[in-house]
N, C-alpha and C. Protein backbone atom coordinates (compact mmCIF):
# COMPACT_ATOMS: atom_id res chain seq x y z
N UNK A 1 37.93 -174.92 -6.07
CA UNK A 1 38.22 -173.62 -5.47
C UNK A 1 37.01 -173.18 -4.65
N UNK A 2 36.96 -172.39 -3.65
CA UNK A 2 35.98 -172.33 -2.69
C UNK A 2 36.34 -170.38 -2.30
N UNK A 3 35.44 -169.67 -2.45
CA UNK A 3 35.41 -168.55 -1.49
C UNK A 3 35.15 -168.41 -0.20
N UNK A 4 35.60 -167.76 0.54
CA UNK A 4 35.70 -167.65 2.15
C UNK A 4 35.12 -166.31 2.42
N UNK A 5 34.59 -166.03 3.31
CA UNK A 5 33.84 -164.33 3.87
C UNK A 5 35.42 -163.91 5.07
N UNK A 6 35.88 -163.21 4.64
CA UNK A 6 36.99 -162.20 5.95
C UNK A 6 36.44 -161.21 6.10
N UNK A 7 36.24 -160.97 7.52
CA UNK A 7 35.82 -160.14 8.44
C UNK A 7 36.55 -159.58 8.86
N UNK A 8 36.98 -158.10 9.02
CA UNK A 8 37.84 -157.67 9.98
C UNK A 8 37.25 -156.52 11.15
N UNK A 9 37.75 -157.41 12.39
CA UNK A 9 36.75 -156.63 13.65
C UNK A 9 37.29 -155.42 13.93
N UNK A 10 35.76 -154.87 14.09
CA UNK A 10 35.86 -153.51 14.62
C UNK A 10 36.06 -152.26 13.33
N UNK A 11 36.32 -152.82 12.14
CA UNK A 11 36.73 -151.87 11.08
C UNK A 11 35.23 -151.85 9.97
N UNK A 12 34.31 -152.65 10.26
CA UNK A 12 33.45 -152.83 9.25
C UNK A 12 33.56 -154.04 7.99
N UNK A 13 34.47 -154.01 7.95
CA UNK A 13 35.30 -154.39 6.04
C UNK A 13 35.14 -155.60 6.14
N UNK A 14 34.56 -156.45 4.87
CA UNK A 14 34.41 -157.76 4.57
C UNK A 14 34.83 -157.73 3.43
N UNK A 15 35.45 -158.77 3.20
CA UNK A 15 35.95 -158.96 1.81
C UNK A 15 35.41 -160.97 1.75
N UNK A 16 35.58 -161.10 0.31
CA UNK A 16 35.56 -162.15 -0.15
C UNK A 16 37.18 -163.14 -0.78
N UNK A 17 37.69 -163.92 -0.18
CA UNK A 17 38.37 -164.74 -0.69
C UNK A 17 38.84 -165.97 -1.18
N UNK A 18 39.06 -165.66 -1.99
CA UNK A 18 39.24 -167.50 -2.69
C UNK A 18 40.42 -167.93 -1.89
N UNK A 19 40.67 -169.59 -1.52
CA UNK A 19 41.31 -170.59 -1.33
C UNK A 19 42.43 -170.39 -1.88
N UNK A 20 42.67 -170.03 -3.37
CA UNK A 20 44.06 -169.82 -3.45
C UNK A 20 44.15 -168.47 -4.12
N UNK A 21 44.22 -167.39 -2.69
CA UNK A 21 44.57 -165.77 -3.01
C UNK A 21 45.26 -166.08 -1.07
N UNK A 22 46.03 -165.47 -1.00
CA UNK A 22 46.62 -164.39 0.28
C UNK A 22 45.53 -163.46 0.63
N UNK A 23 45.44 -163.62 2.21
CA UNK A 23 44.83 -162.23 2.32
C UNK A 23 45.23 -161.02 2.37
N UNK A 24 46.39 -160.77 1.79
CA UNK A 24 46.95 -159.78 1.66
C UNK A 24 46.56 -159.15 0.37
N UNK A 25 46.81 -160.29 -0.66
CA UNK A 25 46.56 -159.76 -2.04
C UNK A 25 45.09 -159.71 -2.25
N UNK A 26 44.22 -160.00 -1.46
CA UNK A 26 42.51 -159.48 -1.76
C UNK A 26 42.09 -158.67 -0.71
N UNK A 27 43.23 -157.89 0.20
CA UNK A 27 42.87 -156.50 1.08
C UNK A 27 43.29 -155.63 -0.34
N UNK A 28 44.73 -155.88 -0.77
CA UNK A 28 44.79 -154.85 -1.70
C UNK A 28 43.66 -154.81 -2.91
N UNK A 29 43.47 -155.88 -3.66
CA UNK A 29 42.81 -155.89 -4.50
C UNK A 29 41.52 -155.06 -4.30
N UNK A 30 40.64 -155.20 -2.72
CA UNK A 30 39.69 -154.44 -2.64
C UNK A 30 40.02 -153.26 -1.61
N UNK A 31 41.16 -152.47 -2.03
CA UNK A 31 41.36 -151.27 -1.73
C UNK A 31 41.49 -150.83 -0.21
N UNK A 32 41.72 -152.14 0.65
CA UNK A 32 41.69 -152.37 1.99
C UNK A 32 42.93 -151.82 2.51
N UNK A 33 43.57 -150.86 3.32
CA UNK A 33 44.80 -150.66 3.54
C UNK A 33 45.73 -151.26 5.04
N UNK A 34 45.93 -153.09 4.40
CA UNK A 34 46.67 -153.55 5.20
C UNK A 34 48.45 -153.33 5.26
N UNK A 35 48.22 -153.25 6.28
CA UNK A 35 49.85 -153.07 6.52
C UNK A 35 50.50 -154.33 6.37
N UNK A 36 52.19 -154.25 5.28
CA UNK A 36 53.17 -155.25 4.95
C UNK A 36 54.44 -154.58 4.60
N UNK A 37 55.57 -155.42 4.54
CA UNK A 37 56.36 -155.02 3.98
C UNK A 37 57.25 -155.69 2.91
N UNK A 38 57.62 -157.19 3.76
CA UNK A 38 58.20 -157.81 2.97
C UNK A 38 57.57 -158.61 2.18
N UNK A 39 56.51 -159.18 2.10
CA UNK A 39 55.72 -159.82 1.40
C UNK A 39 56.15 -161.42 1.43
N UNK A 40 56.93 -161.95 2.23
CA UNK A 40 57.72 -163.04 2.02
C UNK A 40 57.37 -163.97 3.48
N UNK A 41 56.74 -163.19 4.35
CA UNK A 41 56.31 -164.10 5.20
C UNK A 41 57.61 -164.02 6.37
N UNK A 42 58.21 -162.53 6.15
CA UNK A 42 59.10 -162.59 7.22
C UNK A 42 59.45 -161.47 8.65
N UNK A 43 58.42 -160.76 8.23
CA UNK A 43 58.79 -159.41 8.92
C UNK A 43 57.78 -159.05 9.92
N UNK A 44 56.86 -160.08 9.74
CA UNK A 44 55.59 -159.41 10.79
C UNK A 44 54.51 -158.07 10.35
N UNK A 45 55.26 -157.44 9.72
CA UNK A 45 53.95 -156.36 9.44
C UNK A 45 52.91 -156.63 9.39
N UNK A 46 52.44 -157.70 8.64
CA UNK A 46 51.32 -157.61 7.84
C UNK A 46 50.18 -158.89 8.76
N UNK A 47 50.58 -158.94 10.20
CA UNK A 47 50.31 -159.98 11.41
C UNK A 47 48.67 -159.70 11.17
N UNK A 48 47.79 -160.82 11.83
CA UNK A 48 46.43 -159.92 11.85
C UNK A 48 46.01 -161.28 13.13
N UNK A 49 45.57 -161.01 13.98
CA UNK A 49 45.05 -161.98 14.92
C UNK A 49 43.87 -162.97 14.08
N UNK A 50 43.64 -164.13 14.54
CA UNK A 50 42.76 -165.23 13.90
C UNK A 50 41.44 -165.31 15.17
N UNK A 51 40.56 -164.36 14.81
CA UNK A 51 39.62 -164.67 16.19
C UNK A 51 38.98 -165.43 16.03
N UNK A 52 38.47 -166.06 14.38
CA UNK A 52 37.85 -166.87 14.10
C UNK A 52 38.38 -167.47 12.86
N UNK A 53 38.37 -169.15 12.88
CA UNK A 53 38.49 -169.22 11.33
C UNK A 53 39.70 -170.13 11.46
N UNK A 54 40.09 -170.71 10.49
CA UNK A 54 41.44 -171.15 9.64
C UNK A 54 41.98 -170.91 8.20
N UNK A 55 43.24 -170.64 8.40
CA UNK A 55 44.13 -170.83 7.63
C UNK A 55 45.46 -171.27 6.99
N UNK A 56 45.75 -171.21 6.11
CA UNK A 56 46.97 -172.24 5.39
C UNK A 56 48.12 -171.18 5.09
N UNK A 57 48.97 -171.66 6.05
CA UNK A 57 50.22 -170.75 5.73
C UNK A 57 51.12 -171.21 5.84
N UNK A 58 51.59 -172.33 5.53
CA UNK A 58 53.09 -173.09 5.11
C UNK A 58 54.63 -171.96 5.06
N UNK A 59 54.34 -171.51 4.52
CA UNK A 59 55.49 -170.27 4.17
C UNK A 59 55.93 -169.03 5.25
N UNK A 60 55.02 -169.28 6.51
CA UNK A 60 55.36 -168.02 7.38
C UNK A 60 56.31 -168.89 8.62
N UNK A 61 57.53 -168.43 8.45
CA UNK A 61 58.53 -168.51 9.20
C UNK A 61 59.10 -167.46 10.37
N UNK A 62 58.25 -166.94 10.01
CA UNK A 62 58.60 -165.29 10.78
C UNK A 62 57.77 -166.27 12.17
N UNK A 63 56.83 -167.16 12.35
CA UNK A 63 55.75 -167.10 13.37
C UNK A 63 56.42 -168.11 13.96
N UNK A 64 56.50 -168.32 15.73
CA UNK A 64 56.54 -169.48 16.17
C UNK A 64 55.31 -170.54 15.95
N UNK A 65 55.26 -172.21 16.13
CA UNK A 65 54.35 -173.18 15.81
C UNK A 65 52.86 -172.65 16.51
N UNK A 66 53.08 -172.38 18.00
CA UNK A 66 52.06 -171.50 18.53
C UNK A 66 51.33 -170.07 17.81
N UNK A 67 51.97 -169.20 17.59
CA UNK A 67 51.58 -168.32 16.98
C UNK A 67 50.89 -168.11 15.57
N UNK A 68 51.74 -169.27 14.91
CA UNK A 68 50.89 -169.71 13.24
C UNK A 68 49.46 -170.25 14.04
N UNK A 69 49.30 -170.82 15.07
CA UNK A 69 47.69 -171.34 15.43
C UNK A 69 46.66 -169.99 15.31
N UNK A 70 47.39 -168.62 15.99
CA UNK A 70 46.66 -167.69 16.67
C UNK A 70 46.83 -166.35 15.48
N UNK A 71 48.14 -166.60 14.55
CA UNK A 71 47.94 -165.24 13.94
C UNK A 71 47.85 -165.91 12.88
N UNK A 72 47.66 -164.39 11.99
CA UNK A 72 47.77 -165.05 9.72
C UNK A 72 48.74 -163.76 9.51
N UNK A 73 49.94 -164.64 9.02
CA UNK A 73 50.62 -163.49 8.42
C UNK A 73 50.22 -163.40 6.74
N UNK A 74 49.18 -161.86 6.83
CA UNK A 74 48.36 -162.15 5.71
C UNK A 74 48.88 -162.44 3.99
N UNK A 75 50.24 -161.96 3.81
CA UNK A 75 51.17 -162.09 2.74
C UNK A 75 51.25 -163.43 2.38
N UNK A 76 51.35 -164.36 3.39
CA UNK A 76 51.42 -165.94 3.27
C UNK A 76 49.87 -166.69 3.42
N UNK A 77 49.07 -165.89 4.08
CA UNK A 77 47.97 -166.55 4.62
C UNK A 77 47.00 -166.87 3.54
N UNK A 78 46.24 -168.75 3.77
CA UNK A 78 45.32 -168.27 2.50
C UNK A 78 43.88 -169.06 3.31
N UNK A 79 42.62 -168.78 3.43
CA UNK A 79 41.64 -169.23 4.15
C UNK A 79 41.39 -170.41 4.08
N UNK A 80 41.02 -171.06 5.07
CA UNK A 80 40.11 -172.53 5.15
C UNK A 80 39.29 -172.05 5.01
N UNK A 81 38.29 -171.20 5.81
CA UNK A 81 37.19 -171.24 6.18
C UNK A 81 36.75 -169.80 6.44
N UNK A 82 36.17 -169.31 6.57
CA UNK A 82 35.30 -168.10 6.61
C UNK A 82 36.17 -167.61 8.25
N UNK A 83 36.46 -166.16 8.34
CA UNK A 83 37.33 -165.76 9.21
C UNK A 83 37.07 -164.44 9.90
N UNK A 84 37.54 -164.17 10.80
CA UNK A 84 37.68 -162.91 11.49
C UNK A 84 38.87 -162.74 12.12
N UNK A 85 39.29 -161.25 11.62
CA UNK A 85 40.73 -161.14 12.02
C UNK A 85 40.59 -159.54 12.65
N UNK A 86 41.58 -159.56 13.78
CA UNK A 86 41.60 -158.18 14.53
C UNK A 86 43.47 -157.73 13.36
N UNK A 87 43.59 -157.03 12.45
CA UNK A 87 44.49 -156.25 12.12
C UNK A 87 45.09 -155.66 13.18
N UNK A 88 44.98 -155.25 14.15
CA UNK A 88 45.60 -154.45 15.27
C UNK A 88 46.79 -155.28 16.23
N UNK A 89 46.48 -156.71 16.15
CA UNK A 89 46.91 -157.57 16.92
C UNK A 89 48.46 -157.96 16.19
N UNK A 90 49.22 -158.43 17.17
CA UNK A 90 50.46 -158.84 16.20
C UNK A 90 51.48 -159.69 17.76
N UNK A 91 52.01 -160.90 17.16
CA UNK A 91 52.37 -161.52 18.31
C UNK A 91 53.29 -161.64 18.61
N UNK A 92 53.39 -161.53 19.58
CA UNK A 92 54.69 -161.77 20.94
C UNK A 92 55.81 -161.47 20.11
N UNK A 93 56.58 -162.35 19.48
CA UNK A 93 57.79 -162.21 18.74
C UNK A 93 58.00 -160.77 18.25
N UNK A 94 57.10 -160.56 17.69
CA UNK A 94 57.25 -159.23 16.77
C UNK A 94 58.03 -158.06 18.19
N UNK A 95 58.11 -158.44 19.33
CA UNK A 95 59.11 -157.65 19.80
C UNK A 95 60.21 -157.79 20.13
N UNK A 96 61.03 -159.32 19.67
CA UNK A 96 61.78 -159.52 19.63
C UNK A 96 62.36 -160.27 20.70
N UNK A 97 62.10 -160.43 21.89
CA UNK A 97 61.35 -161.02 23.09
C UNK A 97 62.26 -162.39 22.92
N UNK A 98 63.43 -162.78 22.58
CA UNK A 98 63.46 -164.16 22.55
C UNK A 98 64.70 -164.23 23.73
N UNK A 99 65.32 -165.48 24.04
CA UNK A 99 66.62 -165.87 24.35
C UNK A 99 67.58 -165.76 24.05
N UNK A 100 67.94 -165.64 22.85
CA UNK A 100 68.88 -165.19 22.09
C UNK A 100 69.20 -163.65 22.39
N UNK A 101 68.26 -162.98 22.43
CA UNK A 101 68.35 -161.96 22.29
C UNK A 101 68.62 -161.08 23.57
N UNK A 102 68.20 -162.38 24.76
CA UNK A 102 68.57 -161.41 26.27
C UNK A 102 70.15 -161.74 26.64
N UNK A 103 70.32 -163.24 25.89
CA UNK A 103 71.88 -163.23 26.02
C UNK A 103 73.20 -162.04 25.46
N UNK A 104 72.58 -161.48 24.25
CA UNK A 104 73.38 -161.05 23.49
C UNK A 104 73.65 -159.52 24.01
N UNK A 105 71.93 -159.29 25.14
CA UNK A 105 72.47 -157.90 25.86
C UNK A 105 73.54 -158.07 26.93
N UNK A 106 73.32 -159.14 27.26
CA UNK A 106 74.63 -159.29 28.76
C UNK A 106 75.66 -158.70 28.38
């Protein structure tokens, strides 16, 4: 097991996480107030940009293959490596933005 340093820019806040915690569940744990909802890796809330760093997130389906490179959906997300994440950031999809979806206005 290995601890990781998360950084989150522009807010101050560092936390410490182990390899196998979510960064979701060690914002809450240290009283950090990240935004989520479903907890399941499907809804986007809980998006946080990857400015630095890797992570392991098998379980986030909500993200296109591109976007798992660039975001951590932090509910699913668990660190490689020591990280920095912009919380503010959240990608493309999350507006719904697809093909499907311009057909279905016609």
């Amino acid at each position: 097991m290995a601890d990781y340093t998360v950084e989150f820019a522009g807010t101050g806040e560092t936390i410490t996480v182990a390899d196998t915690q979510t960064l979701l569940r060690a914002c809450l744990d240290a009283g950090i107030a990240q935004e989520y909802s479903c907890r399941v890796g499907m809804c986007l809330a809980c998006s946080a940009e990857i400015l630095e760093g890797e992570v392991v997130q098998p379980a986030a389906h909500a993200l296109t293959e591109a976007e798992g490179e660039r975001y951590a959906l932090t509910c699913m997300a668990r660190p490689q490596s020591d990280l920095v994440l912009d919380r503010g950031s959240y990608p493309p999809s999350i507006d719904g933005d697809t093909e499907a979806d311009a057909v279905a206005d016609d």
